[in-house]
N, C-alpha and C. Protein backbone atom coordinates (compact mmCIF):
# COMPACT_ATOMS: atom_id res chain seq x y z
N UNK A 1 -6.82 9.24 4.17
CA UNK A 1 -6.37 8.30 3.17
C UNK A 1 -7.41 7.18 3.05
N UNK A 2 -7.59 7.09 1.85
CA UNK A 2 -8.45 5.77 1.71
C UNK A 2 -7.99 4.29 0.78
N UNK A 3 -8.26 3.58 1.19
CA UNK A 3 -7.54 1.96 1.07
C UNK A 3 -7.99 1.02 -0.41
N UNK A 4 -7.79 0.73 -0.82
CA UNK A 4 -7.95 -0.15 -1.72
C UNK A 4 -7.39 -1.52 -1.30
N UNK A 5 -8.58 -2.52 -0.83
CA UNK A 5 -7.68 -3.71 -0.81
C UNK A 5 -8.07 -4.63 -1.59
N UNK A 6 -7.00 -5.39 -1.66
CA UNK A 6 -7.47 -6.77 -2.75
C UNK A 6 -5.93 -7.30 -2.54
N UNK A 7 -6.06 -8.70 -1.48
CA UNK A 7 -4.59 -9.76 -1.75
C UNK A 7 -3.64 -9.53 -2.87
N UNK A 8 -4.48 -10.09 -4.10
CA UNK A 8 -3.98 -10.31 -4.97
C UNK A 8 -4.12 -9.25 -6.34
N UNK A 9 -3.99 -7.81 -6.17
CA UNK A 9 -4.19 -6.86 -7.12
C UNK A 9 -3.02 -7.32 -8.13
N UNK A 10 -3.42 -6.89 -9.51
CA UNK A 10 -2.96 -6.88 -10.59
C UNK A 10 -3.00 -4.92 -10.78
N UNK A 11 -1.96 -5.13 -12.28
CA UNK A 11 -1.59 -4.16 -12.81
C UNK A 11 -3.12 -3.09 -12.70
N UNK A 12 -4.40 -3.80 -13.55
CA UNK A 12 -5.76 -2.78 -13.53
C UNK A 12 -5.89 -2.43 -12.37
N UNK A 13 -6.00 -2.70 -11.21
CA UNK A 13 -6.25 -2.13 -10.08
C UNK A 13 -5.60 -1.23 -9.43
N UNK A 14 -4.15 -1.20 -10.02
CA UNK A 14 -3.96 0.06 -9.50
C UNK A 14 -4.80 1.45 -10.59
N UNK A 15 -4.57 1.46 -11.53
CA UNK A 15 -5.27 2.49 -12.33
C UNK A 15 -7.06 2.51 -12.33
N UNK A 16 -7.51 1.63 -11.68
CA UNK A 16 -9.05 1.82 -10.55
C UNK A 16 -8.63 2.41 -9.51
N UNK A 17 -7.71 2.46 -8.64
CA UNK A 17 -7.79 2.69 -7.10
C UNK A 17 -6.96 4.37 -7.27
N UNK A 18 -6.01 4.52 -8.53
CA UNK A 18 -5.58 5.36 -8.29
C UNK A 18 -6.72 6.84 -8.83
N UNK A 19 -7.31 6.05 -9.89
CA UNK A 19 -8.71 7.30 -10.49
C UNK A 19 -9.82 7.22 -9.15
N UNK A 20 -10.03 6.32 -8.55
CA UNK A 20 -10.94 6.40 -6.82
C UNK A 20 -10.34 7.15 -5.75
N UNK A 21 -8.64 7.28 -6.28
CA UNK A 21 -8.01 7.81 -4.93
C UNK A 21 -7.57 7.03 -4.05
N UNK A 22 -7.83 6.14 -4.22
CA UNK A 22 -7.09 4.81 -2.87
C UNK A 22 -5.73 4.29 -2.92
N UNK A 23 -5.21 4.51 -2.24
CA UNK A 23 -4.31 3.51 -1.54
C UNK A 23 -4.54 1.91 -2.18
N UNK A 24 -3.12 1.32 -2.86
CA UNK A 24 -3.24 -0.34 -2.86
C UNK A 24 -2.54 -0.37 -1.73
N UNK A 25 -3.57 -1.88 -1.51
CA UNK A 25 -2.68 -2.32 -0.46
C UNK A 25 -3.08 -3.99 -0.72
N UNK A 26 -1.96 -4.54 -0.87
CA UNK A 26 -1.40 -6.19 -1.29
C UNK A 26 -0.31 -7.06 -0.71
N UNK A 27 -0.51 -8.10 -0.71
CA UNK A 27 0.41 -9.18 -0.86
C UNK A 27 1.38 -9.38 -1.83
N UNK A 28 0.60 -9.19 -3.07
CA UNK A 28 1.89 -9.12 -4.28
C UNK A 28 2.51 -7.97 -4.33
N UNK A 29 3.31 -8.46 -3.45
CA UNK A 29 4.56 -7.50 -3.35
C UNK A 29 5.71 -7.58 -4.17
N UNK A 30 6.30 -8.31 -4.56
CA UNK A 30 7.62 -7.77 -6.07
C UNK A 30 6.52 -7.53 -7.09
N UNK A 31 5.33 -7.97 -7.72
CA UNK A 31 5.04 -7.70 -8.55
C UNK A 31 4.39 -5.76 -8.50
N UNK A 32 3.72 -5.36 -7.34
CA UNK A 32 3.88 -3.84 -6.95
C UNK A 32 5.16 -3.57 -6.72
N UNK A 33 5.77 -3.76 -6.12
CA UNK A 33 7.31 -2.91 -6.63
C UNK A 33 7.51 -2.82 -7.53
N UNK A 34 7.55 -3.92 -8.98
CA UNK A 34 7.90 -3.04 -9.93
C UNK A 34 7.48 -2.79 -10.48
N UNK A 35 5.95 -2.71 -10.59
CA UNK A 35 5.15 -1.61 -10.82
C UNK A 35 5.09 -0.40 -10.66
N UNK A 36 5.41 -0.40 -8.87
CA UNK A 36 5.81 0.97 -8.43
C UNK A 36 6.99 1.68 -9.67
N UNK A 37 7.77 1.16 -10.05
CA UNK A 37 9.40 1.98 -10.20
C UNK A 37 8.58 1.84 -11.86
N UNK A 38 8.13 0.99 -12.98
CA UNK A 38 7.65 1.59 -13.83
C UNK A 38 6.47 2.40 -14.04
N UNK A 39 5.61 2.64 -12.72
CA UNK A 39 4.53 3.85 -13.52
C UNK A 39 5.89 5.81 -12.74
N UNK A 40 6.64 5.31 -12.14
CA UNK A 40 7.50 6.43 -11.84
C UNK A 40 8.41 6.42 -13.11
N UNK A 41 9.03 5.74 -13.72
CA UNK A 41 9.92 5.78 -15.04
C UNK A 41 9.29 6.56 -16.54
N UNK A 42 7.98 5.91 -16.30
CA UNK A 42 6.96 6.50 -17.19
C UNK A 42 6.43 7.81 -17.38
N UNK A 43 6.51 8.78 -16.10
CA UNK A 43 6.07 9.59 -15.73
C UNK A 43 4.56 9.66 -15.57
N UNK A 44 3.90 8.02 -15.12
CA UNK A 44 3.14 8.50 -15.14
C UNK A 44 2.84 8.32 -13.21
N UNK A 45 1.57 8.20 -12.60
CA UNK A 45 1.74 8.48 -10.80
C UNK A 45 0.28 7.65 -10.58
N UNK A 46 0.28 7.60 -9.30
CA UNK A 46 -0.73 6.31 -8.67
C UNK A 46 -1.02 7.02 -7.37
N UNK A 47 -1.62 6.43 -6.34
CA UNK A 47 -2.09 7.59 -5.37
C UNK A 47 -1.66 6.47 -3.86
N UNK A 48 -0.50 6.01 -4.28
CA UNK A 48 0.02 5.03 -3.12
C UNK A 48 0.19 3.79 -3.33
N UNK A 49 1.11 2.81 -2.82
CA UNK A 49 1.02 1.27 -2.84
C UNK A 49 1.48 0.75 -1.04
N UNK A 50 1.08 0.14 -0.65
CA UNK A 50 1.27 -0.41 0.55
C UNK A 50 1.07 -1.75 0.26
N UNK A 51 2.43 -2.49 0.67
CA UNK A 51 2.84 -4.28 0.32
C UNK A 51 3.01 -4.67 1.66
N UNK A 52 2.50 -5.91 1.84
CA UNK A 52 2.74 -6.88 2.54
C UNK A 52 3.02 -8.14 2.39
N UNK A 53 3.79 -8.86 3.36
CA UNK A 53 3.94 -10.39 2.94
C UNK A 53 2.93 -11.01 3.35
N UNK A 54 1.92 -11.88 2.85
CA UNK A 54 1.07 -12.72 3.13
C UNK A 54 1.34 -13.67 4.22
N UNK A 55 0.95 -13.85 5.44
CA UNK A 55 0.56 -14.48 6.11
C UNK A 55 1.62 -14.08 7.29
N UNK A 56 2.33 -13.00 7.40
CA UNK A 56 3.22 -12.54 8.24
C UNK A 56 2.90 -11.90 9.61
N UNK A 57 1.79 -11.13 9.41
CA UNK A 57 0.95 -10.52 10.61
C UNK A 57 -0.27 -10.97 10.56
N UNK A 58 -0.89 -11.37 11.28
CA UNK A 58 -2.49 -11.60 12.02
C UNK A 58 -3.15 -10.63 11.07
N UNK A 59 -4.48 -10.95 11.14
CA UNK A 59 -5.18 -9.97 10.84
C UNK A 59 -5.36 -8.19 11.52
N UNK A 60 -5.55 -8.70 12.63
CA UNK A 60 -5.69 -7.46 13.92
C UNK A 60 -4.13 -6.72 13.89
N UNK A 61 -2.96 -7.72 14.09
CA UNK A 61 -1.55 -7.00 13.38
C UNK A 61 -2.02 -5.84 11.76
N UNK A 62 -2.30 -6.86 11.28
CA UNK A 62 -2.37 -5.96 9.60
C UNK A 62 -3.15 -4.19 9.86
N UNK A 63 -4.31 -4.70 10.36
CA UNK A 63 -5.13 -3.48 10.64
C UNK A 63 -3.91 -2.50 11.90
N UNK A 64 -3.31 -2.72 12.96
CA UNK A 64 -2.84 -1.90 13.87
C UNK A 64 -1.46 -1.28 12.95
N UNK A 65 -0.92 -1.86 12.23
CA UNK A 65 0.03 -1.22 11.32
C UNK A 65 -0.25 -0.64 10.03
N UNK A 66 -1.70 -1.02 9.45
CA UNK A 66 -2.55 -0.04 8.71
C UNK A 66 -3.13 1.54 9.37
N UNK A 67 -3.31 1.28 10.49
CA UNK A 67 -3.86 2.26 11.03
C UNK A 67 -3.05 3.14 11.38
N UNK A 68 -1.46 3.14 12.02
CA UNK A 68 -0.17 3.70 12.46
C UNK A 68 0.31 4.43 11.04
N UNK A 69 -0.09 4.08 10.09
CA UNK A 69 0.39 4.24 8.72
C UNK A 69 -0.57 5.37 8.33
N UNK A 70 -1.75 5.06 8.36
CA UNK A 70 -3.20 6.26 7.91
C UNK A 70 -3.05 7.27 8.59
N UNK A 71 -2.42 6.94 9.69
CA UNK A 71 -2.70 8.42 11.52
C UNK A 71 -1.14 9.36 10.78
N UNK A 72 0.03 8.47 10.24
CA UNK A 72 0.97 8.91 10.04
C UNK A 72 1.13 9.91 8.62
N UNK A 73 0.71 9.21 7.83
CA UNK A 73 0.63 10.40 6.48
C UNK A 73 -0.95 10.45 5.73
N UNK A 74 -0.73 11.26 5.08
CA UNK A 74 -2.07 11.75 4.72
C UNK A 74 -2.16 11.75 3.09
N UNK A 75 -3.10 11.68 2.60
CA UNK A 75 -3.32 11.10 1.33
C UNK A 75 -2.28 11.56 0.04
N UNK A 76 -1.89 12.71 0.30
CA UNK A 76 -1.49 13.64 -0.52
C UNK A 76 0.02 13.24 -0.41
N UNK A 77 0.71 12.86 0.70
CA UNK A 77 1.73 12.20 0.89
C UNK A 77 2.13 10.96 0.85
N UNK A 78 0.87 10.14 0.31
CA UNK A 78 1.36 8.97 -0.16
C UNK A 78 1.16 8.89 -1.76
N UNK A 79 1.17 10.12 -2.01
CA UNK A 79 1.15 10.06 -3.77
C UNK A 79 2.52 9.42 -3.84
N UNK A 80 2.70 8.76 -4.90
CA UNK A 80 3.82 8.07 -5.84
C UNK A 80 4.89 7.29 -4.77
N UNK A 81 4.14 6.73 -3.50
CA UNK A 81 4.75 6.00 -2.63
C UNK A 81 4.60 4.88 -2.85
N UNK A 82 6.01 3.78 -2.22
CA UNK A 82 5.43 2.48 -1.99
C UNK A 82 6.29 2.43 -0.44
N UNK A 83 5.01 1.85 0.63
CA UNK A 83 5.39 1.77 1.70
C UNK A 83 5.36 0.05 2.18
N UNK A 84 5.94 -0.27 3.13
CA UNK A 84 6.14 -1.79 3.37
C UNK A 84 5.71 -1.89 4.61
N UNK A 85 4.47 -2.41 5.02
CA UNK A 85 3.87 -2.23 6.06
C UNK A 85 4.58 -2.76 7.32
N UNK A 86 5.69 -3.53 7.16
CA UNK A 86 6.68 -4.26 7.73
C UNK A 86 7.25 -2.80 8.51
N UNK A 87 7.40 -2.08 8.03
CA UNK A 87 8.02 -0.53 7.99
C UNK A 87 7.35 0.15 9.23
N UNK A 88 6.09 -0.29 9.55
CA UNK A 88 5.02 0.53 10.60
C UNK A 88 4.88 -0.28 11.79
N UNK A 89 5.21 0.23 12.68
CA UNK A 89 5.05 -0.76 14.27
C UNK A 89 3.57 -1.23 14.69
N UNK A 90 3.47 -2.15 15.53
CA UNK A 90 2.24 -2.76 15.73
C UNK A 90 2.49 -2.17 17.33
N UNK A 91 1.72 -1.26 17.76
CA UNK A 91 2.12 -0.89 19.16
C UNK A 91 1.18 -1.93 19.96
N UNK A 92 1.02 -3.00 20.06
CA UNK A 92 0.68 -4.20 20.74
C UNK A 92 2.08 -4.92 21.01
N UNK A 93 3.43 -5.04 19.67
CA UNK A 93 4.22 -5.65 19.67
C UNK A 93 5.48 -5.60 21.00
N UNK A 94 5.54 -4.24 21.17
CA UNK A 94 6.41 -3.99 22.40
C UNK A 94 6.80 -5.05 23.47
């Protein structure tokens, strides 16, 4: 799986990341959710979204629950997903 990041992605970036193949992965999170649920209403598809809340995990957090997430599904299975990185354990956290 490969990543697309940018904090603050807008609507164009997903239709860059999804013709590159990447994974979003953001902070603007309600505004990707409902993005997510209208390019699925539309019929049309994106190649993943992964949201986060800004300033919730560390950096080194962000990456260990990015990485639990990449080891866990594989590109093809995060077609027309939106995952909440909140969702993926930080195995430091234990």
């Amino acid at each position: 799986m490969r990543l697309y990041l940018d904090e603050d992605a807008m609507d164009d970036d997903l239709a860059y990341a999804t013709a590159q193949g990447r994974v979003v992965y953001t902070f603007n999170a309600r505004h990707f959710c409902a993005l997510h649920v209208d390019f699925l209403r539309s019929g049309s598809s994106h190649a993943g979204i992964v949201v986060c809340q800004q300033q919730r995990y560390s950096v080194g957090q962000q990456m260990r629950r990015l990485l639990n997430l990449i080891t866990a599904k594989s590109a093809e299975e995060m077609q027309n997903r939106l995952e909440f990185l909140s969702d993926w354990p930080d195995t430091t956290d234990a």
